[in-house]
N, C-alpha and C. Protein backbone atom coordinates (compact mmCIF):
# COMPACT_ATOMS: atom_id res chain seq x y z
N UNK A 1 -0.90 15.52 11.07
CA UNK A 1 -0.08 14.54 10.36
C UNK A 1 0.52 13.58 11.38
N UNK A 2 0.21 12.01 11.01
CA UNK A 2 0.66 11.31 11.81
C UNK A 2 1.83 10.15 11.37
N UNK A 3 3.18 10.42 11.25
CA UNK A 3 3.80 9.36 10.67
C UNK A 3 4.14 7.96 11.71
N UNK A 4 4.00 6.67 11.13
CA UNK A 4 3.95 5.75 11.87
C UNK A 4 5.12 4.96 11.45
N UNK A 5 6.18 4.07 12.34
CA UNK A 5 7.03 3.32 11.81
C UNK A 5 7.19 2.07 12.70
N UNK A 6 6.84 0.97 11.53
CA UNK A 6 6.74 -0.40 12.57
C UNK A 6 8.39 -1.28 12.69
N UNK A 7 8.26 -1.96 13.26
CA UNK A 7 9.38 -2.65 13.63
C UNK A 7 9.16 -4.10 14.73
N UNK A 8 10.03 -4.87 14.59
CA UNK A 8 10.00 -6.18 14.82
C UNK A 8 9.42 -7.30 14.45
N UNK A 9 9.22 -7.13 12.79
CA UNK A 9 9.26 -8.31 12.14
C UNK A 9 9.78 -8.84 12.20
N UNK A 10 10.16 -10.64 11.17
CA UNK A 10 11.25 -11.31 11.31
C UNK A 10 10.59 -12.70 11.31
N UNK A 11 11.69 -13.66 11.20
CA UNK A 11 11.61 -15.14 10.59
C UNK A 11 11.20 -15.61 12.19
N UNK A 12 10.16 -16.63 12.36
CA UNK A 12 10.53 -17.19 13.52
C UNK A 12 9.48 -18.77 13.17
N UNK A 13 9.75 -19.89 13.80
CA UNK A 13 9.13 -20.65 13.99
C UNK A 13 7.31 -20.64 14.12
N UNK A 14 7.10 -21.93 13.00
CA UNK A 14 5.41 -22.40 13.90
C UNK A 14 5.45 -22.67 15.25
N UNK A 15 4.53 -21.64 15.54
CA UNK A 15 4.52 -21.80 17.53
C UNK A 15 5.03 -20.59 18.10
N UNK A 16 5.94 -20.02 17.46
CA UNK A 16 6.62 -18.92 18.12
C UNK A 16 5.69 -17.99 18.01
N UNK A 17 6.90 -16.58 18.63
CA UNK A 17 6.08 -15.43 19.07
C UNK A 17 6.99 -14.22 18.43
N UNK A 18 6.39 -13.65 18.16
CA UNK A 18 6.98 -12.06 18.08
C UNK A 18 5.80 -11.10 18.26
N UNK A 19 7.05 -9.96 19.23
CA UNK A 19 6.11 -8.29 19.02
C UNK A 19 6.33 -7.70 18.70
N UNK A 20 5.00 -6.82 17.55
CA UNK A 20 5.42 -5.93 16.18
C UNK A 20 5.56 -4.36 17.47
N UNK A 21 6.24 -3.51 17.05
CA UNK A 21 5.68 -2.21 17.52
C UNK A 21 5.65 -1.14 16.12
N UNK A 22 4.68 -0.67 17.14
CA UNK A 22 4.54 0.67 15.76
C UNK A 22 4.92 2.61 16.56
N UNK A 23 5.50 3.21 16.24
CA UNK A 23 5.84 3.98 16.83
C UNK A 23 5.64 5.40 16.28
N UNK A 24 4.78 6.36 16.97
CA UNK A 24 4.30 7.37 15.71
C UNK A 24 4.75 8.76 16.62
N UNK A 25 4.56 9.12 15.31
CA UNK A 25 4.95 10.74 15.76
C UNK A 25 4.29 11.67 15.74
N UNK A 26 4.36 13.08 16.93
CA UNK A 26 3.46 13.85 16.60
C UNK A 26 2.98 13.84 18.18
N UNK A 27 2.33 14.57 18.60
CA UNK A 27 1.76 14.44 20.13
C UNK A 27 0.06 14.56 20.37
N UNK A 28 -0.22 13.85 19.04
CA UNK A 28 -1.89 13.49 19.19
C UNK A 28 -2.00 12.32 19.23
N UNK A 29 -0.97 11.39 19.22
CA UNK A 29 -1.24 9.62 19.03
C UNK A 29 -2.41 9.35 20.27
N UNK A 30 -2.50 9.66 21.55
CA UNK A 30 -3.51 9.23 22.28
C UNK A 30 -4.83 9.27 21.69
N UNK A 31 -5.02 10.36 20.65
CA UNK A 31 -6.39 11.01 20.01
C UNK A 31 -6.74 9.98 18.76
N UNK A 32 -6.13 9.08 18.59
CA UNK A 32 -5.82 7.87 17.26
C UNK A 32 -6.34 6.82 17.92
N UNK A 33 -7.29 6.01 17.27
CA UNK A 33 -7.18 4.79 17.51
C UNK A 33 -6.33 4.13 16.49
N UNK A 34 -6.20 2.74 16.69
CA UNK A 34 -4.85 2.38 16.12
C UNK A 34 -5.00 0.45 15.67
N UNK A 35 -4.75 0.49 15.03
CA UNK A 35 -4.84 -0.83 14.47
C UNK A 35 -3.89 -2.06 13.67
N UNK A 36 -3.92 -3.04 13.28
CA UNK A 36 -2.90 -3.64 12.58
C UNK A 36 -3.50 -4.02 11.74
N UNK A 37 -2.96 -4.61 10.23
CA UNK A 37 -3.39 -5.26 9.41
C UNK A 37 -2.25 -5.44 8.22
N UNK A 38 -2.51 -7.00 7.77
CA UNK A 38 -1.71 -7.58 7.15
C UNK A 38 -1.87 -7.95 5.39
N UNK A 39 -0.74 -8.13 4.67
CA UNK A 39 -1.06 -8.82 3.34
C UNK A 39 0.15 -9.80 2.86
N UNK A 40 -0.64 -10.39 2.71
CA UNK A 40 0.36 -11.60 2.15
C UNK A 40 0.38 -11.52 0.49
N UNK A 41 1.42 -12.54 -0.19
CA UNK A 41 1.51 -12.31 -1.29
C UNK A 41 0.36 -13.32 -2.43
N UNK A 42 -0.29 -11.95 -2.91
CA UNK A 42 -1.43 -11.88 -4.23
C UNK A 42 -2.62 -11.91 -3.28
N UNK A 43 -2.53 -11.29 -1.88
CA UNK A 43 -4.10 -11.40 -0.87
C UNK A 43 -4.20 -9.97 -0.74
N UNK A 44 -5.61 -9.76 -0.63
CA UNK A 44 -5.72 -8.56 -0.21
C UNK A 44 -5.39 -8.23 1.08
N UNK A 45 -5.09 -6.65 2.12
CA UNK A 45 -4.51 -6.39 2.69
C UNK A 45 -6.26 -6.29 4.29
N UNK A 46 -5.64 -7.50 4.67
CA UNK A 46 -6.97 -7.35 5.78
C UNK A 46 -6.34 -7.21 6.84
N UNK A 47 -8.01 -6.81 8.05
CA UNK A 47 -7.58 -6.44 9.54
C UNK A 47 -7.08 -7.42 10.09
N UNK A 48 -6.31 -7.22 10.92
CA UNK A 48 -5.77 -8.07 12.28
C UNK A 48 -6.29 -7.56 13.66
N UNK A 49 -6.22 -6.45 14.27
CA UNK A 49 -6.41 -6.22 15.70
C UNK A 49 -6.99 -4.70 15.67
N UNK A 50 -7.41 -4.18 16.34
CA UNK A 50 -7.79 -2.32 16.79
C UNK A 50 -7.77 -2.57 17.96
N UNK A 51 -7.39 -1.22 18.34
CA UNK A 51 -7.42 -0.64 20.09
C UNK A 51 -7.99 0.24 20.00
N UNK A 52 -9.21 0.95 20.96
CA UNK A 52 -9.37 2.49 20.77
C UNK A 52 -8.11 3.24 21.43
N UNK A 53 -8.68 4.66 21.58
CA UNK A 53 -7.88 5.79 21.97
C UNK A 53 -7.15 5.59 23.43
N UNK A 54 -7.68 5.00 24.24
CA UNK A 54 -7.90 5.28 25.42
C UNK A 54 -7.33 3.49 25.74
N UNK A 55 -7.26 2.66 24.87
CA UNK A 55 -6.93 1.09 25.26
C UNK A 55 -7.97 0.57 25.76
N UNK A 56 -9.06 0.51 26.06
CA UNK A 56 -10.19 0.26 26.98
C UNK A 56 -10.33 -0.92 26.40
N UNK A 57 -10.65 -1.04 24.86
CA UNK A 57 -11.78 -1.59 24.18
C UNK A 57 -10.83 -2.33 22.66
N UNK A 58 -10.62 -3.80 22.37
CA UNK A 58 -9.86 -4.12 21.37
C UNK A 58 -10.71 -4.97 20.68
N UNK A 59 -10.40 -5.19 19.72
CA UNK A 59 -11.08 -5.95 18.59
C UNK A 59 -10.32 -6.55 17.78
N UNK A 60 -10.17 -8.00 17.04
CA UNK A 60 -9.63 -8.69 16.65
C UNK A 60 -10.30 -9.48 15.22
N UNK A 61 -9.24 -9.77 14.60
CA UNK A 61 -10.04 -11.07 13.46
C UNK A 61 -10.08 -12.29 13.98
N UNK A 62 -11.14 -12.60 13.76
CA UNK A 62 -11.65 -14.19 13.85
C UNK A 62 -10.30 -14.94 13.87
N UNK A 63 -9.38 -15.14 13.24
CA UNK A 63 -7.94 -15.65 12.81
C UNK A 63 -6.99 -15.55 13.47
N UNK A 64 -6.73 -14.50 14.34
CA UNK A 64 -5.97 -14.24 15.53
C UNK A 64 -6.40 -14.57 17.08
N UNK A 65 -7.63 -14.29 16.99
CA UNK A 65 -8.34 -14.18 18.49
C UNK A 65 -7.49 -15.31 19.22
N UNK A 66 -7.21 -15.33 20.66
CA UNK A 66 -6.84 -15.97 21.18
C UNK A 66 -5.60 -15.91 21.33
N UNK A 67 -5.22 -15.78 20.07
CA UNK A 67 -3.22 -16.16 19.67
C UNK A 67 -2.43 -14.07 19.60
N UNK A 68 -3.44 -13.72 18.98
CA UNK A 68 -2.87 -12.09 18.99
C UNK A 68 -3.36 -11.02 20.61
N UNK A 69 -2.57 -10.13 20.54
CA UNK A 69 -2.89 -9.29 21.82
C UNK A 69 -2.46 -7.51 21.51
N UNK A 70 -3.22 -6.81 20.91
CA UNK A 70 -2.87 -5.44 20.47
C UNK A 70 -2.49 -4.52 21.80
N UNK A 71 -1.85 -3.56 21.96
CA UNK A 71 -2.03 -2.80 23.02
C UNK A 71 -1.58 -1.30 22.51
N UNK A 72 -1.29 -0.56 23.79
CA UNK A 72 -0.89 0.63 23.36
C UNK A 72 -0.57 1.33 24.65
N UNK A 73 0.62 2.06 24.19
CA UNK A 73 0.90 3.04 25.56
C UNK A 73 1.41 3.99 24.94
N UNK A 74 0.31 5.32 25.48
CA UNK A 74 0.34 6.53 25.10
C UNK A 74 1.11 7.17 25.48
N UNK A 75 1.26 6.94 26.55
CA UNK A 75 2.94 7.81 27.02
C UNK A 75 4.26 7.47 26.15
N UNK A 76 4.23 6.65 25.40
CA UNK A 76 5.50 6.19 24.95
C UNK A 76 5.19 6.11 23.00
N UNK A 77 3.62 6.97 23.18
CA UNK A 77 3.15 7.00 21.49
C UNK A 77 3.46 5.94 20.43
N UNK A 78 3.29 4.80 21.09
CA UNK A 78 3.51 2.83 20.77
C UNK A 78 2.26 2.34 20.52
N UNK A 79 2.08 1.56 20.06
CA UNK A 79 1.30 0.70 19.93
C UNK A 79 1.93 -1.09 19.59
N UNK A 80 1.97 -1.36 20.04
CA UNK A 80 2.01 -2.66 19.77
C UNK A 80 1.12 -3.89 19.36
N UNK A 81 2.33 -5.42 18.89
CA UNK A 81 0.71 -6.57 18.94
C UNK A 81 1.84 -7.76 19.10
N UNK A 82 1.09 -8.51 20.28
CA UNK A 82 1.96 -9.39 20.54
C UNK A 82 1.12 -10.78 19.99
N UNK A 83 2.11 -11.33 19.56
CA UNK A 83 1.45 -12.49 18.07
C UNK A 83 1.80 -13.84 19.01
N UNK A 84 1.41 -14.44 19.50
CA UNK A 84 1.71 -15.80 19.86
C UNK A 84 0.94 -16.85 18.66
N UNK A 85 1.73 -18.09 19.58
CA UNK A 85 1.29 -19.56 18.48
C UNK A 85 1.16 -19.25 17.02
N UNK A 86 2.14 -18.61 16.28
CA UNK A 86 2.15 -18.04 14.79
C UNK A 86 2.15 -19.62 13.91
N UNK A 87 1.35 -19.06 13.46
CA UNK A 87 1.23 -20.53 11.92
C UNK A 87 2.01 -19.82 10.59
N UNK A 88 2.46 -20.59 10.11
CA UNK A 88 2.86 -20.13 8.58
C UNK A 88 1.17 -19.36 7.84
N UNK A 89 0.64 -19.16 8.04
CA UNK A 89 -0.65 -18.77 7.63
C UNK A 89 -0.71 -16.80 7.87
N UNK A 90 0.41 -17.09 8.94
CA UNK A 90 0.06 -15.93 9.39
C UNK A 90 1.39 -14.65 8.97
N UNK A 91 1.83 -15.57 7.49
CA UNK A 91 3.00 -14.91 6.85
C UNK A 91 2.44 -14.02 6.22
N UNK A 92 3.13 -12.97 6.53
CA UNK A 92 2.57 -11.69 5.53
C UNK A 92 3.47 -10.20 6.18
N UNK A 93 3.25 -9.34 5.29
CA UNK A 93 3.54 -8.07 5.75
C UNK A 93 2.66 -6.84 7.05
N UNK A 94 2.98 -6.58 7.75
CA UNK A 94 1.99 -6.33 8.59
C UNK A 94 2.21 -4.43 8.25
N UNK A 95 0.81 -3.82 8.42
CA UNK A 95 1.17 -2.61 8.81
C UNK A 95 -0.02 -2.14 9.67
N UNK A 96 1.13 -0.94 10.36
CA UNK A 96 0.24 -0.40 11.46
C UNK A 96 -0.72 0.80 10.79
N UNK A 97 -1.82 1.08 11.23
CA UNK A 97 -2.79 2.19 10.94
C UNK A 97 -3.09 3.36 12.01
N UNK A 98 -3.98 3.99 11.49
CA UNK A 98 -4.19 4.62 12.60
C UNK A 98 -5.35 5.80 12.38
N UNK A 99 -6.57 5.56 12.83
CA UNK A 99 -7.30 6.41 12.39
C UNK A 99 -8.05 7.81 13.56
N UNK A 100 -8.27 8.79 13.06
CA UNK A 100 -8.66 9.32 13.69
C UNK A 100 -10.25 10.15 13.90
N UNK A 101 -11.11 8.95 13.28
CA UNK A 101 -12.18 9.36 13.24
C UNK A 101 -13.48 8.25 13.57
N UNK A 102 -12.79 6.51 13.86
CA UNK A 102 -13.28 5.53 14.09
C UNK A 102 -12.29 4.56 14.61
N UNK A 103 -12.85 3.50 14.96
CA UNK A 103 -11.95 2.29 15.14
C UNK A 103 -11.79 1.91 13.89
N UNK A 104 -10.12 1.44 13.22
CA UNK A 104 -9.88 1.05 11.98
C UNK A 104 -9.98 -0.37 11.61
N UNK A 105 -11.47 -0.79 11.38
CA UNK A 105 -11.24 -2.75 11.05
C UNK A 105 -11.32 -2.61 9.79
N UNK A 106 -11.13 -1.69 9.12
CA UNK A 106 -11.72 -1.74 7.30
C UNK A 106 -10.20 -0.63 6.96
N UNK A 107 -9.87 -0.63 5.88
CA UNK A 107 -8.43 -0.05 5.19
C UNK A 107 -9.32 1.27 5.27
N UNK A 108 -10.88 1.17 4.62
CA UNK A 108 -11.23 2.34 4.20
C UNK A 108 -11.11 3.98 5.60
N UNK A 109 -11.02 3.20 6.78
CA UNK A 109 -11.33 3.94 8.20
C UNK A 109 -9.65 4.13 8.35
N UNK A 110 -9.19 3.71 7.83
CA UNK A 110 -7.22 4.50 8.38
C UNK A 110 -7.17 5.53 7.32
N UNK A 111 -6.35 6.81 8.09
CA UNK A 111 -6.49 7.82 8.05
C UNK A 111 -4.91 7.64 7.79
N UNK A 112 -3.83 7.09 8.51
CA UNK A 112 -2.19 7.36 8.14
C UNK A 112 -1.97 5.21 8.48
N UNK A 113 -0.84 5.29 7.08
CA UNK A 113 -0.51 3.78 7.35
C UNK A 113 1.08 3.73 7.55
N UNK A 114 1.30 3.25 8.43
CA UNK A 114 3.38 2.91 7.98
C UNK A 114 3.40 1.85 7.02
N UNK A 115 4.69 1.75 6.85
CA UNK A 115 5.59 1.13 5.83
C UNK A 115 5.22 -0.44 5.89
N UNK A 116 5.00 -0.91 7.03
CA UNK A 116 4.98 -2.31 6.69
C UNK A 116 6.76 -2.82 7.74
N UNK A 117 5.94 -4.21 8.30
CA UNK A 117 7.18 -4.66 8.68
C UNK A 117 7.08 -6.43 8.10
N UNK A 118 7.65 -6.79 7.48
CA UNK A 118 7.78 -8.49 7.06
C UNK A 118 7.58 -9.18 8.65
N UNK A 119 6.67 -10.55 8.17
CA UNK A 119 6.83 -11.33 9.35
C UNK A 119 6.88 -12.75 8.39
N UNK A 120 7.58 -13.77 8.94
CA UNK A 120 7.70 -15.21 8.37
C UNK A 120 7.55 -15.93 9.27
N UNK A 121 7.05 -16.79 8.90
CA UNK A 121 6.29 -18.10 9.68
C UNK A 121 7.10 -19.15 9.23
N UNK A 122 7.94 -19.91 9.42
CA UNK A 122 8.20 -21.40 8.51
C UNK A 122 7.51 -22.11 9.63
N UNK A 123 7.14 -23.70 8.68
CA UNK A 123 6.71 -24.66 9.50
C UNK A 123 7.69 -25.38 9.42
């Protein structure tokens, strides 16, 4: 059982930056790969970023690349995603995943999801 709880959403400017963290519990998080993904309101809930187990290896949506940066530190059972150059586009609820049997780019591959943290974009 892996419970996950994100934090550092919040209102910020087109252009700005914020970093989400996700923080889980349990002392298998290294054994998780780990992922983000967002929904905005009346959209379905798609990927944003994956890390594997180990951080080696990340993967992104087309939509972020460039502007997003996932990471993770196992010693501190975190994962993070640091969001630069945010567009109002990129308003939505974010939640962290975390699967333990693939890299999670599909809802169907997370295995435990947190709560969700709000992020706002104004232009």
């Amino acid at each position: 059982q892996v419970q996950l709880v994100e934090s550092g959403g919040g209102l910020v400017q087109a252009g700005g930056s914020l970093r989400l963290s996700c923080a889980a519990s349990g002392r298998t998080f290294s054994s998780y790969a780990m992922g983000w993904f967002r929904q905005a309101p009346g959209k379905e809930r798609e990927f944003v970023a994956a890390i594997n187990t180990r951080g080696g290896s990340t993967y992104y949506a087309d939509s972020v690349k460039g502007r997003f940066t996932i990471s993770r530190d196992n010693a501190k059972n975190t994962a993070y995603v640091q969001m630069n150059n945010l567009k109002p586009d990129d308003t939505a609820v974010y939640y962290c995943a975390a699967s333990g049997s693939t890299i999670p780019r599909t809802s169907l591959r997370v295995d435990y999801w947190g709560q969700g943290t709000q992020v706002t974009v104004s232009s």
